[in-house]
PDB file of N, CA and C in Angstrom:
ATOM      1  N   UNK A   1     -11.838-149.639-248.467  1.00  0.00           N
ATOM      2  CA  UNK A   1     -12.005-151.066-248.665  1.00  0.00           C
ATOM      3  C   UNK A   1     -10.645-151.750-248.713  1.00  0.00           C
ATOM      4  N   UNK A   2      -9.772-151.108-249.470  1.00  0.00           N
ATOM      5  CA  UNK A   2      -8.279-151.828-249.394  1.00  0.00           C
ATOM      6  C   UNK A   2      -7.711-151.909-248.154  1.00  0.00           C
ATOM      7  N   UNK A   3      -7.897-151.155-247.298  1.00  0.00           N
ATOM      8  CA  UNK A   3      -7.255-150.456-246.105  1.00  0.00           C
ATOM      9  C   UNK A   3      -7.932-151.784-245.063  1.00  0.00           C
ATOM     10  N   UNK A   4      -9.297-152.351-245.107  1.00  0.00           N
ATOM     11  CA  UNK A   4     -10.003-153.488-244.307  1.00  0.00           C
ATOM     12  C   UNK A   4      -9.463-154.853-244.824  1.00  0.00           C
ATOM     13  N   UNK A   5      -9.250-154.953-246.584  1.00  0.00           N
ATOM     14  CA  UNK A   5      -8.497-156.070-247.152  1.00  0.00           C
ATOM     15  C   UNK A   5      -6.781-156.324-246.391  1.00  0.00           C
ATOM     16  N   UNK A   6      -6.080-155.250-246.381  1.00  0.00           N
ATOM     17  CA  UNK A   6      -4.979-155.225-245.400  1.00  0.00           C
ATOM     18  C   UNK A   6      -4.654-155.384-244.058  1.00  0.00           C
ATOM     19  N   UNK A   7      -6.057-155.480-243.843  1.00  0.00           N
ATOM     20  CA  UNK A   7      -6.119-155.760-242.456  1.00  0.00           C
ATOM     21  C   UNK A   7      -6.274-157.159-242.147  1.00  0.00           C
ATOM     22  N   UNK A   8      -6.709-157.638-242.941  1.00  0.00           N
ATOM     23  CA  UNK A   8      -7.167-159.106-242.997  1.00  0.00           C
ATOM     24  C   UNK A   8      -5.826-159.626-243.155  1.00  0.00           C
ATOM     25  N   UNK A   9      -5.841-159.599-244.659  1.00  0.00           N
ATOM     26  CA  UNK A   9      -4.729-160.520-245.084  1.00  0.00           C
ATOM     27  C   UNK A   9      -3.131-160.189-244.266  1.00  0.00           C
ATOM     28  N   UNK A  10      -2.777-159.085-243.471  1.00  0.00           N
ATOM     29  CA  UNK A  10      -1.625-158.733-242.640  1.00  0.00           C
ATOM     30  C   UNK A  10      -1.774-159.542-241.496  1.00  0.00           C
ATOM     31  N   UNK A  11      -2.798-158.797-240.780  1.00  0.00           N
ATOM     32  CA  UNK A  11      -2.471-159.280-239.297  1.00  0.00           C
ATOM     33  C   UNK A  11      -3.251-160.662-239.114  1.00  0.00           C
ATOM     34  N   UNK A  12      -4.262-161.415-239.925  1.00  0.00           N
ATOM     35  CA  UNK A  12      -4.286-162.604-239.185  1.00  0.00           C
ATOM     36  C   UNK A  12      -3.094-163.403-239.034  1.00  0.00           C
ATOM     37  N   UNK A  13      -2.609-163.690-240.372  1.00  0.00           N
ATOM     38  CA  UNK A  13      -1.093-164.380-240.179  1.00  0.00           C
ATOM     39  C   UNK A  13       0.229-163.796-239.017  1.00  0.00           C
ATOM     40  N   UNK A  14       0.288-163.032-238.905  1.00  0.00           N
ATOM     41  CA  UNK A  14       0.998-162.451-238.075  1.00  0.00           C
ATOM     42  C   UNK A  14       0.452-162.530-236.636  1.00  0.00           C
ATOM     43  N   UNK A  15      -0.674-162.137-236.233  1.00  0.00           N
ATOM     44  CA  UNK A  15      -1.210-162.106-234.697  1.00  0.00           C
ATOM     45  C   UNK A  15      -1.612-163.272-234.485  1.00  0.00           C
ATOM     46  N   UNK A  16      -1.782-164.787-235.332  1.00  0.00           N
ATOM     47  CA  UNK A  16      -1.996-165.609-235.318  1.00  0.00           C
ATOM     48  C   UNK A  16      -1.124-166.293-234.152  1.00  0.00           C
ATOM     49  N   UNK A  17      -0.114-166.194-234.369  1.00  0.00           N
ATOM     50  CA  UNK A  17       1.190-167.188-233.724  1.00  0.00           C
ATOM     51  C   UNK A  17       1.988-166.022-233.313  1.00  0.00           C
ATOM     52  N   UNK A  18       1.748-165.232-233.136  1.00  0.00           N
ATOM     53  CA  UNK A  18       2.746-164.003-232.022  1.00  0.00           C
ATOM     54  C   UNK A  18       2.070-163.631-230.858  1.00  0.00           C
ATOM     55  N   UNK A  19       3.264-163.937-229.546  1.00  0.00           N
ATOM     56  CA  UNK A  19       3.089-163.965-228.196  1.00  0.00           C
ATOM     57  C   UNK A  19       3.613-162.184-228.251  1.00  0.00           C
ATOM     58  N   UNK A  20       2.166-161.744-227.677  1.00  0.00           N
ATOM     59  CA  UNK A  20       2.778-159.996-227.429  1.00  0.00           C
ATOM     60  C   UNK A  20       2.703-159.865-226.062  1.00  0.00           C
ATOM     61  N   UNK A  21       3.649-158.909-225.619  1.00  0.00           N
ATOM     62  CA  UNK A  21       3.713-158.967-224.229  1.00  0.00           C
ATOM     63  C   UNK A  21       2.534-158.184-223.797  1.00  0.00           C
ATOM     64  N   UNK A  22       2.082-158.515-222.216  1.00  0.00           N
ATOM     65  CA  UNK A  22       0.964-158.047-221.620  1.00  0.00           C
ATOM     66  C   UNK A  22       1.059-156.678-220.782  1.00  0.00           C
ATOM     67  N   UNK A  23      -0.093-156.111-220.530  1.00  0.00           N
ATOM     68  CA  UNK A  23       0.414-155.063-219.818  1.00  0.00           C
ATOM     69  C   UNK A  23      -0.112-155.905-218.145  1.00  0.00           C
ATOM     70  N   UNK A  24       0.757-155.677-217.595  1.00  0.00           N
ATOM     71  CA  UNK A  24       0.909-155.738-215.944  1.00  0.00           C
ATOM     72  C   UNK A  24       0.236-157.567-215.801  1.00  0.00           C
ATOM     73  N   UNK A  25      -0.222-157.285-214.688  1.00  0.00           N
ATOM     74  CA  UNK A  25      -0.753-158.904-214.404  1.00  0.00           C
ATOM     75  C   UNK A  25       0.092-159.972-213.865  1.00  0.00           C
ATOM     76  N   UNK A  26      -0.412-160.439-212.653  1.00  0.00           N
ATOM     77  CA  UNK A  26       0.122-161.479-211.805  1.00  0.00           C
ATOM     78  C   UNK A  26       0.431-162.606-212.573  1.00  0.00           C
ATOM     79  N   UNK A  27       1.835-163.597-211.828  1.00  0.00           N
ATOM     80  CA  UNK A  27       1.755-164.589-212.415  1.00  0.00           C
ATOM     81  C   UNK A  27       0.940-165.679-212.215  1.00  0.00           C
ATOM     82  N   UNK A  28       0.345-167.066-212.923  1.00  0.00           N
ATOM     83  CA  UNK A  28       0.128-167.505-213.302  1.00  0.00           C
ATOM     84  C   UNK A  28      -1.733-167.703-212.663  1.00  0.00           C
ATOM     85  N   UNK A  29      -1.500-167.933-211.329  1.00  0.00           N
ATOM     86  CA  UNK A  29      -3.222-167.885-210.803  1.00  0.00           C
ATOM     87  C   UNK A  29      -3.496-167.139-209.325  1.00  0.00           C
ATOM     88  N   UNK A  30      -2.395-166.264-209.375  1.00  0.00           N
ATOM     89  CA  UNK A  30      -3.058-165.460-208.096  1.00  0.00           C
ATOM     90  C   UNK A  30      -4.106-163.868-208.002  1.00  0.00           C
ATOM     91  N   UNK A  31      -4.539-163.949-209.245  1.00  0.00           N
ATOM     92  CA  UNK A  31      -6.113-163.856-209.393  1.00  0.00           C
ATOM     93  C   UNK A  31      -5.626-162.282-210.251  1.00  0.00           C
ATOM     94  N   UNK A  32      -4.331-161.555-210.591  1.00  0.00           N
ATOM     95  CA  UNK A  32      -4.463-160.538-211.096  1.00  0.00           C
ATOM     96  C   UNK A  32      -5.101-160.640-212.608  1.00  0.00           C
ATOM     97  N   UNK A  33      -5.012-159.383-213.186  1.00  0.00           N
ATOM     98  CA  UNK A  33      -5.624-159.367-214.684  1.00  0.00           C
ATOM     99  C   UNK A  33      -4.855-158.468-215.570  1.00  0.00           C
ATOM    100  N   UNK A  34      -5.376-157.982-216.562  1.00  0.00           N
ATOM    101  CA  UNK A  34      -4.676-157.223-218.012  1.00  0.00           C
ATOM    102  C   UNK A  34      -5.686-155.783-218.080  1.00  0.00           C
ATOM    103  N   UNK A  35      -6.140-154.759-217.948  1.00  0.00           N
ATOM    104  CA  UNK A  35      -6.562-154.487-217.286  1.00  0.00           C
ATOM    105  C   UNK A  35      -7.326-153.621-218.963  1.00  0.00           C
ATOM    106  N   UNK A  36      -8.930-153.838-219.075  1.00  0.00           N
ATOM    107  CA  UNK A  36      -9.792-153.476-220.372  1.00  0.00           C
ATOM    108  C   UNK A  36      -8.846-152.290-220.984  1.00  0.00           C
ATOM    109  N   UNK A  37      -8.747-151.028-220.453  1.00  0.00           N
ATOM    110  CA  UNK A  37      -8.169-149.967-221.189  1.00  0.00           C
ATOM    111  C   UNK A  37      -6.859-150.641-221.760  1.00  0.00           C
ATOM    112  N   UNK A  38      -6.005-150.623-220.672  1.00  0.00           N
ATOM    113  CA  UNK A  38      -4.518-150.979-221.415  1.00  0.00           C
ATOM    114  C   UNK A  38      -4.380-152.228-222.652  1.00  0.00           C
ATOM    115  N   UNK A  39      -5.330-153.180-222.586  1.00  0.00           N
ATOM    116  CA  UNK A  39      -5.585-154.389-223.716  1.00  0.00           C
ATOM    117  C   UNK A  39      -6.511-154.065-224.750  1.00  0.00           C
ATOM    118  N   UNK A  40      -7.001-152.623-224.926  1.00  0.00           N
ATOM    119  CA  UNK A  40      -7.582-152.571-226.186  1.00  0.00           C
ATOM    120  C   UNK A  40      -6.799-151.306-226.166  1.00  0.00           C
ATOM    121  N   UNK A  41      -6.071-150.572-226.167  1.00  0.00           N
ATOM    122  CA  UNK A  41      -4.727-149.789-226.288  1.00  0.00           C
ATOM    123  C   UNK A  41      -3.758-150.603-226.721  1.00  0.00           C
ATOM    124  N   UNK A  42      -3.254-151.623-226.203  1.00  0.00           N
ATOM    125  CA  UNK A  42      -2.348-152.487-226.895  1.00  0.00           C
ATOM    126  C   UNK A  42      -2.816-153.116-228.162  1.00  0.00           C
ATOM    127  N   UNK A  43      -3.783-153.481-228.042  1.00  0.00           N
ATOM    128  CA  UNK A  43      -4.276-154.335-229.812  1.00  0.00           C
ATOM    129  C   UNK A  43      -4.594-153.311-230.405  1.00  0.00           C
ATOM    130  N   UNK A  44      -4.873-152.075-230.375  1.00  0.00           N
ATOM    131  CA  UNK A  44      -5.022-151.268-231.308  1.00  0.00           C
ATOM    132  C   UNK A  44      -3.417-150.857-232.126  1.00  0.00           C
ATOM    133  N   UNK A  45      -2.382-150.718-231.238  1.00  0.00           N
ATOM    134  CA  UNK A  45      -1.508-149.925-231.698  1.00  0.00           C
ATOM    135  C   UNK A  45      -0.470-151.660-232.302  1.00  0.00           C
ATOM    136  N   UNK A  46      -0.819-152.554-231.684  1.00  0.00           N
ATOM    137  CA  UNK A  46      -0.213-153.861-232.403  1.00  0.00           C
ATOM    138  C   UNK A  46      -1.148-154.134-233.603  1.00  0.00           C
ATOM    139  N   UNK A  47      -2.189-153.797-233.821  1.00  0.00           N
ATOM    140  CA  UNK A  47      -2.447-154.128-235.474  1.00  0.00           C
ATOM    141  C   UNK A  47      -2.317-152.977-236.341  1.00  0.00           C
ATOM    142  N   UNK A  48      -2.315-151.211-236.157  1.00  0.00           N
ATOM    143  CA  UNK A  48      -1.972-150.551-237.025  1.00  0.00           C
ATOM    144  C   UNK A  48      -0.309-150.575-237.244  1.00  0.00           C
ATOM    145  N   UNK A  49       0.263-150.823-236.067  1.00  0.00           N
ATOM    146  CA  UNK A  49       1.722-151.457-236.575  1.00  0.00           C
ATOM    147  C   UNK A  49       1.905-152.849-237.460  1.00  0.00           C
ATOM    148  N   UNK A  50       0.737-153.488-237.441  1.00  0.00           N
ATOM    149  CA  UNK A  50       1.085-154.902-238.280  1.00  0.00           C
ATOM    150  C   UNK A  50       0.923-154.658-239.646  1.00  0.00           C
ATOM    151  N   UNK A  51      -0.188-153.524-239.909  1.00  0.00           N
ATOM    152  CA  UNK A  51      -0.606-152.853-241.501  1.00  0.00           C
ATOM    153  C   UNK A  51      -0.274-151.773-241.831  1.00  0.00           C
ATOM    154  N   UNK A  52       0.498-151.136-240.887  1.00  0.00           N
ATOM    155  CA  UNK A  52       0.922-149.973-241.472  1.00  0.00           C
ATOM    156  C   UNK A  52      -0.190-148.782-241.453  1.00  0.00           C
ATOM    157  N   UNK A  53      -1.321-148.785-240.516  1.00  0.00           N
ATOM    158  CA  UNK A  53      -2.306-148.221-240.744  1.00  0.00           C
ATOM    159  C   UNK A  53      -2.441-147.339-239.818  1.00  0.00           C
ATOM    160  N   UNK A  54      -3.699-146.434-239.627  1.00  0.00           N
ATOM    161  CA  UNK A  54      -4.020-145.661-238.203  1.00  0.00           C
ATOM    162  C   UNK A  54      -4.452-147.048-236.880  1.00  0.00           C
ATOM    163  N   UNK A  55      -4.355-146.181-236.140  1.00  0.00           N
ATOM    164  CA  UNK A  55      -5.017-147.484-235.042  1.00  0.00           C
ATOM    165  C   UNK A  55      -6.210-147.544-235.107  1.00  0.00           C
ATOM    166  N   UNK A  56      -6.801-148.825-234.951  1.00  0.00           N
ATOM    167  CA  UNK A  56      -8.034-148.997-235.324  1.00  0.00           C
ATOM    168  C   UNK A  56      -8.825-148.850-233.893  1.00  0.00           C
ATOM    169  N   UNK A  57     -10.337-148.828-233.358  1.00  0.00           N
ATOM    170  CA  UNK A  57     -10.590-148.256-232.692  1.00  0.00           C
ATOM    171  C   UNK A  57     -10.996-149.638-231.704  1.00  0.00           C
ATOM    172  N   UNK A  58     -10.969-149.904-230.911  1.00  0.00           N
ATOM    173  CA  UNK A  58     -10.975-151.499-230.557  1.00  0.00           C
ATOM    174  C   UNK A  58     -12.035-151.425-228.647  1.00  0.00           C
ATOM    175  N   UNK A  59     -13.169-152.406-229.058  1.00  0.00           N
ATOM    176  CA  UNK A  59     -13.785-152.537-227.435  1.00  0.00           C
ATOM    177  C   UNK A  59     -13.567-154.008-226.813  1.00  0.00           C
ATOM    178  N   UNK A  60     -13.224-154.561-225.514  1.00  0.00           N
ATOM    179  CA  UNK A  60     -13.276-155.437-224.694  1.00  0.00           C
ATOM    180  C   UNK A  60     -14.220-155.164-223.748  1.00  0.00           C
ATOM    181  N   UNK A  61     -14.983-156.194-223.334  1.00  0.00           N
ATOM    182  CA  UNK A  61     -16.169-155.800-222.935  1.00  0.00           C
ATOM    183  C   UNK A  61     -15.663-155.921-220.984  1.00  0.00           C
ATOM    184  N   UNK A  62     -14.021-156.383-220.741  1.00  0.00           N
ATOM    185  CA  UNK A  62     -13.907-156.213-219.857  1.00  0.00           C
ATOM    186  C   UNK A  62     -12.268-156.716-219.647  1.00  0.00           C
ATOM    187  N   UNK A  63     -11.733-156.610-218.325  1.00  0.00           N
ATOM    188  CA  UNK A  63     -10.279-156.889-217.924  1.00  0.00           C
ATOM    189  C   UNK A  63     -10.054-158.366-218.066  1.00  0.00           C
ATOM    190  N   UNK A  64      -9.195-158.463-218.821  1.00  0.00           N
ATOM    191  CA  UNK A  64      -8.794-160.189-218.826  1.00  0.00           C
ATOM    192  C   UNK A  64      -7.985-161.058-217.864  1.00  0.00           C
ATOM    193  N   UNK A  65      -8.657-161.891-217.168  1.00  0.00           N
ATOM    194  CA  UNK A  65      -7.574-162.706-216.283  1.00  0.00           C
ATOM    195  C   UNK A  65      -6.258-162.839-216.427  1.00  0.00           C
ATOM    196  N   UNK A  66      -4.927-162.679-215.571  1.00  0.00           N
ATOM    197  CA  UNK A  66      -3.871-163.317-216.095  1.00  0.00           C
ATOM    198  C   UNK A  66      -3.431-164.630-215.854  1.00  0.00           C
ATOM    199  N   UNK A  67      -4.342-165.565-216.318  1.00  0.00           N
ATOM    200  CA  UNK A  67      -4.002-166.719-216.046  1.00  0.00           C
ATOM    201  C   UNK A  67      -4.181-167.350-217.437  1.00  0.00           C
ATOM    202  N   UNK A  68      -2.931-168.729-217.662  1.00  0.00           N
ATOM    203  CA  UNK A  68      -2.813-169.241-218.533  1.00  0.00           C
ATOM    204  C   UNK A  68      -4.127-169.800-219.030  1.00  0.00           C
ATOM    205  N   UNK A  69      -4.496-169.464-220.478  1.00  0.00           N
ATOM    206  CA  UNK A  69      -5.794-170.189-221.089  1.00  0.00           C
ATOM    207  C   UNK A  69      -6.743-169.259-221.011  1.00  0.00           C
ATOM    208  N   UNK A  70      -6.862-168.197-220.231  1.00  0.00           N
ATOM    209  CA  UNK A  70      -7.856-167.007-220.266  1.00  0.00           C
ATOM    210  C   UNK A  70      -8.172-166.591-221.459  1.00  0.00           C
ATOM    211  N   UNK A  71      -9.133-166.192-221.974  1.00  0.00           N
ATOM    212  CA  UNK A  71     -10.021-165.657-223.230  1.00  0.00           C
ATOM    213  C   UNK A  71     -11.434-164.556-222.780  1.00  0.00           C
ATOM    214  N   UNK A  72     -10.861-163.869-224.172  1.00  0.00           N
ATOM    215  CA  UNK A  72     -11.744-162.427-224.199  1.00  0.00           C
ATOM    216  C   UNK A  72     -12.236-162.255-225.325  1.00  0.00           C
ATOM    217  N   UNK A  73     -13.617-162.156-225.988  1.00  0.00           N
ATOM    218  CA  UNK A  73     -13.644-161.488-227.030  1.00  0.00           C
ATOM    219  C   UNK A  73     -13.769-160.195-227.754  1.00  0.00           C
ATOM    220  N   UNK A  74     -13.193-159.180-227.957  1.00  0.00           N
ATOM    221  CA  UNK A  74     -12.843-157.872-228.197  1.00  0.00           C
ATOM    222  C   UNK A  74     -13.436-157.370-229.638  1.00  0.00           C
ATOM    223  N   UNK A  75     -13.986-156.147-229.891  1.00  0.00           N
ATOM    224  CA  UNK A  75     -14.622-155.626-231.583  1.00  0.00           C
ATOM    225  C   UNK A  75     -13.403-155.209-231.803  1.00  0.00           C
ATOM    226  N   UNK A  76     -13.177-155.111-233.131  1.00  0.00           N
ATOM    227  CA  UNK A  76     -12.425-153.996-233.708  1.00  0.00           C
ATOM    228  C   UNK A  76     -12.745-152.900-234.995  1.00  0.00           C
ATOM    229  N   UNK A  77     -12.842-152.083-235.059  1.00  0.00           N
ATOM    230  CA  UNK A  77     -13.682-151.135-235.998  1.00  0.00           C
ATOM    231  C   UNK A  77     -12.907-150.717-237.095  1.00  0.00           C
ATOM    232  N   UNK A  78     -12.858-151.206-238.295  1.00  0.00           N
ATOM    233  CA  UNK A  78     -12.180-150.681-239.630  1.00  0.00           C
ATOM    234  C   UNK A  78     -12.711-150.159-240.155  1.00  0.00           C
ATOM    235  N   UNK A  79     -12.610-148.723-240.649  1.00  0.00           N
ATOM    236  CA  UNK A  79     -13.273-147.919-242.007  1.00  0.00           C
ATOM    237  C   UNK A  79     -14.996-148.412-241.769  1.00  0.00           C
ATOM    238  N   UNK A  80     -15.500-148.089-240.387  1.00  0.00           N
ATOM    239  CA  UNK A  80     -17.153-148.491-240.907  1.00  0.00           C
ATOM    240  C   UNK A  80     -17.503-150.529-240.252  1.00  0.00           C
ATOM    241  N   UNK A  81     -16.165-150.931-240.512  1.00  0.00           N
ATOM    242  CA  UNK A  81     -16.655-152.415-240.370  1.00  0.00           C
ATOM    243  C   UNK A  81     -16.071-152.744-238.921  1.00  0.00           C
ATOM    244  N   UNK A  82     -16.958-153.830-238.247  1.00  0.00           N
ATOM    245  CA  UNK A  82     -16.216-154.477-237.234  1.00  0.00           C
ATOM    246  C   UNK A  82     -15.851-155.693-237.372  1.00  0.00           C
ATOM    247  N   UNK A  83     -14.795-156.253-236.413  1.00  0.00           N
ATOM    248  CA  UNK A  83     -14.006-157.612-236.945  1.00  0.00           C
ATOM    249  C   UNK A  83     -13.801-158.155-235.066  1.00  0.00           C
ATOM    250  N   UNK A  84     -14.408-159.394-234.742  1.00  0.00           N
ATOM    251  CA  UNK A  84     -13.600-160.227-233.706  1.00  0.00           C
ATOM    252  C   UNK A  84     -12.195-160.195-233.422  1.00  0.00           C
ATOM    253  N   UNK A  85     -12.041-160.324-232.086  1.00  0.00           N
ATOM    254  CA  UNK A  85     -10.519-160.450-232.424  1.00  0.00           C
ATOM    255  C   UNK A  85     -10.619-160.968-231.275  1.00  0.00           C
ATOM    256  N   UNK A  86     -10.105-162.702-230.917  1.00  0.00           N
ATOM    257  CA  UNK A  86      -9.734-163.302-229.928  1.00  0.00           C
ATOM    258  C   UNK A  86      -8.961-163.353-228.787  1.00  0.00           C
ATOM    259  N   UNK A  87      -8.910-162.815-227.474  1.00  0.00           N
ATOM    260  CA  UNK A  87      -7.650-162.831-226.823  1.00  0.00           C
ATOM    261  C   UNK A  87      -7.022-163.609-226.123  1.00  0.00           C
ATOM    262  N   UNK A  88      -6.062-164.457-225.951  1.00  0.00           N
ATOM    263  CA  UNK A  88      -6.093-165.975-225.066  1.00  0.00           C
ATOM    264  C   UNK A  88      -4.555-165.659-224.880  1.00  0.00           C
ATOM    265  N   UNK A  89      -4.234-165.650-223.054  1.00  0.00           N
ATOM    266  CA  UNK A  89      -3.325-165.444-222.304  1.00  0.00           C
ATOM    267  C   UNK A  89      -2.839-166.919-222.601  1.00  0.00           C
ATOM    268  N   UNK A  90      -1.227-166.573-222.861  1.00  0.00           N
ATOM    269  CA  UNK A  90      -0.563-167.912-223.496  1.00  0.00           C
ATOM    270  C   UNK A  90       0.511-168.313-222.414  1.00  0.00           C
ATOM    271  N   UNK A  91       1.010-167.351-221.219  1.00  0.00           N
ATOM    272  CA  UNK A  91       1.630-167.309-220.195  1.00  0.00           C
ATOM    273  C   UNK A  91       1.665-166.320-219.212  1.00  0.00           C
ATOM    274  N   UNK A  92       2.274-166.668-217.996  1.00  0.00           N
ATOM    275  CA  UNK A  92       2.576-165.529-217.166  1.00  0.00           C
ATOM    276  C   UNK A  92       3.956-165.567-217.118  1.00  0.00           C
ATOM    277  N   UNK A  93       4.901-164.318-217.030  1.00  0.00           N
ATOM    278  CA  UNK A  93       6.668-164.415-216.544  1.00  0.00           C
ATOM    279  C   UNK A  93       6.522-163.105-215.966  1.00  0.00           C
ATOM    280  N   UNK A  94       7.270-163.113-214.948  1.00  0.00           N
ATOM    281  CA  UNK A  94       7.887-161.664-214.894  1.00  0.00           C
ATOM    282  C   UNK A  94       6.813-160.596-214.123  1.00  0.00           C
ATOM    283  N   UNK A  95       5.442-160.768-213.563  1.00  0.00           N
ATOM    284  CA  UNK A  95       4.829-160.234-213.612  1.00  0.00           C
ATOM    285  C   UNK A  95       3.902-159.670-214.956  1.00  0.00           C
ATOM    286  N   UNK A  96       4.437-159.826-216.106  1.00  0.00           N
ATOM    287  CA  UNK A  96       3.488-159.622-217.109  1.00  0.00           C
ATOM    288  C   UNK A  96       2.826-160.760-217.500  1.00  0.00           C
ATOM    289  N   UNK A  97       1.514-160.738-218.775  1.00  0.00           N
ATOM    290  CA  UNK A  97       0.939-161.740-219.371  1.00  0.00           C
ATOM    291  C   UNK A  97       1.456-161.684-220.753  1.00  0.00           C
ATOM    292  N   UNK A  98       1.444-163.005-221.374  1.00  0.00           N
ATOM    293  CA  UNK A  98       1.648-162.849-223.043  1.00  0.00           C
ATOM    294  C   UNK A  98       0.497-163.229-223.490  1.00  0.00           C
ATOM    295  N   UNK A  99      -0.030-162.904-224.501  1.00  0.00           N
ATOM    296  CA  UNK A  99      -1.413-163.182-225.038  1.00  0.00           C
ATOM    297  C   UNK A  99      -1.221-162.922-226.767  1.00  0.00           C
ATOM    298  N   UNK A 100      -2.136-163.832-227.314  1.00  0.00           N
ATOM    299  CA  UNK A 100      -2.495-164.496-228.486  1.00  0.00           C
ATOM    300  C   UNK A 100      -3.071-163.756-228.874  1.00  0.00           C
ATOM    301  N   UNK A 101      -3.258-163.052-230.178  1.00  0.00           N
ATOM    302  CA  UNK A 101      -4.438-162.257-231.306  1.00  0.00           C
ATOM    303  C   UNK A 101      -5.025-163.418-232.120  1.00  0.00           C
ATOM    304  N   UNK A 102      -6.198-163.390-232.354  1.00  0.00           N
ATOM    305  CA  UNK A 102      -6.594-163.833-233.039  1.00  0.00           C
ATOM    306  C   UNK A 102      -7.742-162.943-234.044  1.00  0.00           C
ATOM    307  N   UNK A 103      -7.990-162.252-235.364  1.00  0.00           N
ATOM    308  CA  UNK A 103      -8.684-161.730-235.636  1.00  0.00           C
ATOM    309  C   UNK A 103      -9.906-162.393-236.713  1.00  0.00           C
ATOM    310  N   UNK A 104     -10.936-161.973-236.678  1.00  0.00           N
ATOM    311  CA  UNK A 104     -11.675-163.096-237.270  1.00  0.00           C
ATOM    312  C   UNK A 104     -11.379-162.586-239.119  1.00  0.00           C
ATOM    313  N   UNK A 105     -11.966-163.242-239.981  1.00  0.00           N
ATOM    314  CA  UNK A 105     -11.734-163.319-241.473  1.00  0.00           C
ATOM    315  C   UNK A 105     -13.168-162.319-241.467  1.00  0.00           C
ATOM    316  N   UNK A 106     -13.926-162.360-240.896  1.00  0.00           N
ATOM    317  CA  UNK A 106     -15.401-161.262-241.174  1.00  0.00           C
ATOM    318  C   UNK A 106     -15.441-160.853-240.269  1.00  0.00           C
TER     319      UNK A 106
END
């Protein structure tokens, strides 16, 4: 139970307003994406790094556009519980995407 309380109170504030870099993905609208495995591999190992925890076990129900404003909604599985977690592509540079966490409070 402490271990799901830490999860809360850590990473919403933190994944709230942090641009994490994307894995792969075209810039801005020439139709590439973020690709399901590698974006619930990345949010797993960016929120047990935000709490200090194991990685939590995380599903997207599919590959996210890389285009600015794109959104995904993703589970995430703590100790037994699941939690939302928002994904919204905040840019393209470089060939990668940056994208937004958002995790829900329940």
């Amino acid at each position: 139970m402490m271990r799901i309380r830490r999860l809360i109170a850590l990473s919403v504030p933190l994944l709230i307003a942090a641009a994490l870099g994307g894995c792969g993905g075209d810039d801005d609208s020439s139709g590439g994406g973020l690709s399901r495995d590698a974006l619930e591999s990345d949010i797993s190992q960016r929120l047990a790094q935000a709490t200090g925890g194991t990685e939590p076990s995380v599903a997207c129900p599919s590959d996210l556009p890389a285009s600015k404003g794109s959104t995904i909604r993703c589970r995430v599985q703590v100790e037994g519980t699941s939690y939302g977690v928002t994904v919204t592509v905040t840019g393209t540079e470089g060939g990668s995407a940056q994208y937004d966490l958002q995790v829900d409070s329940q």
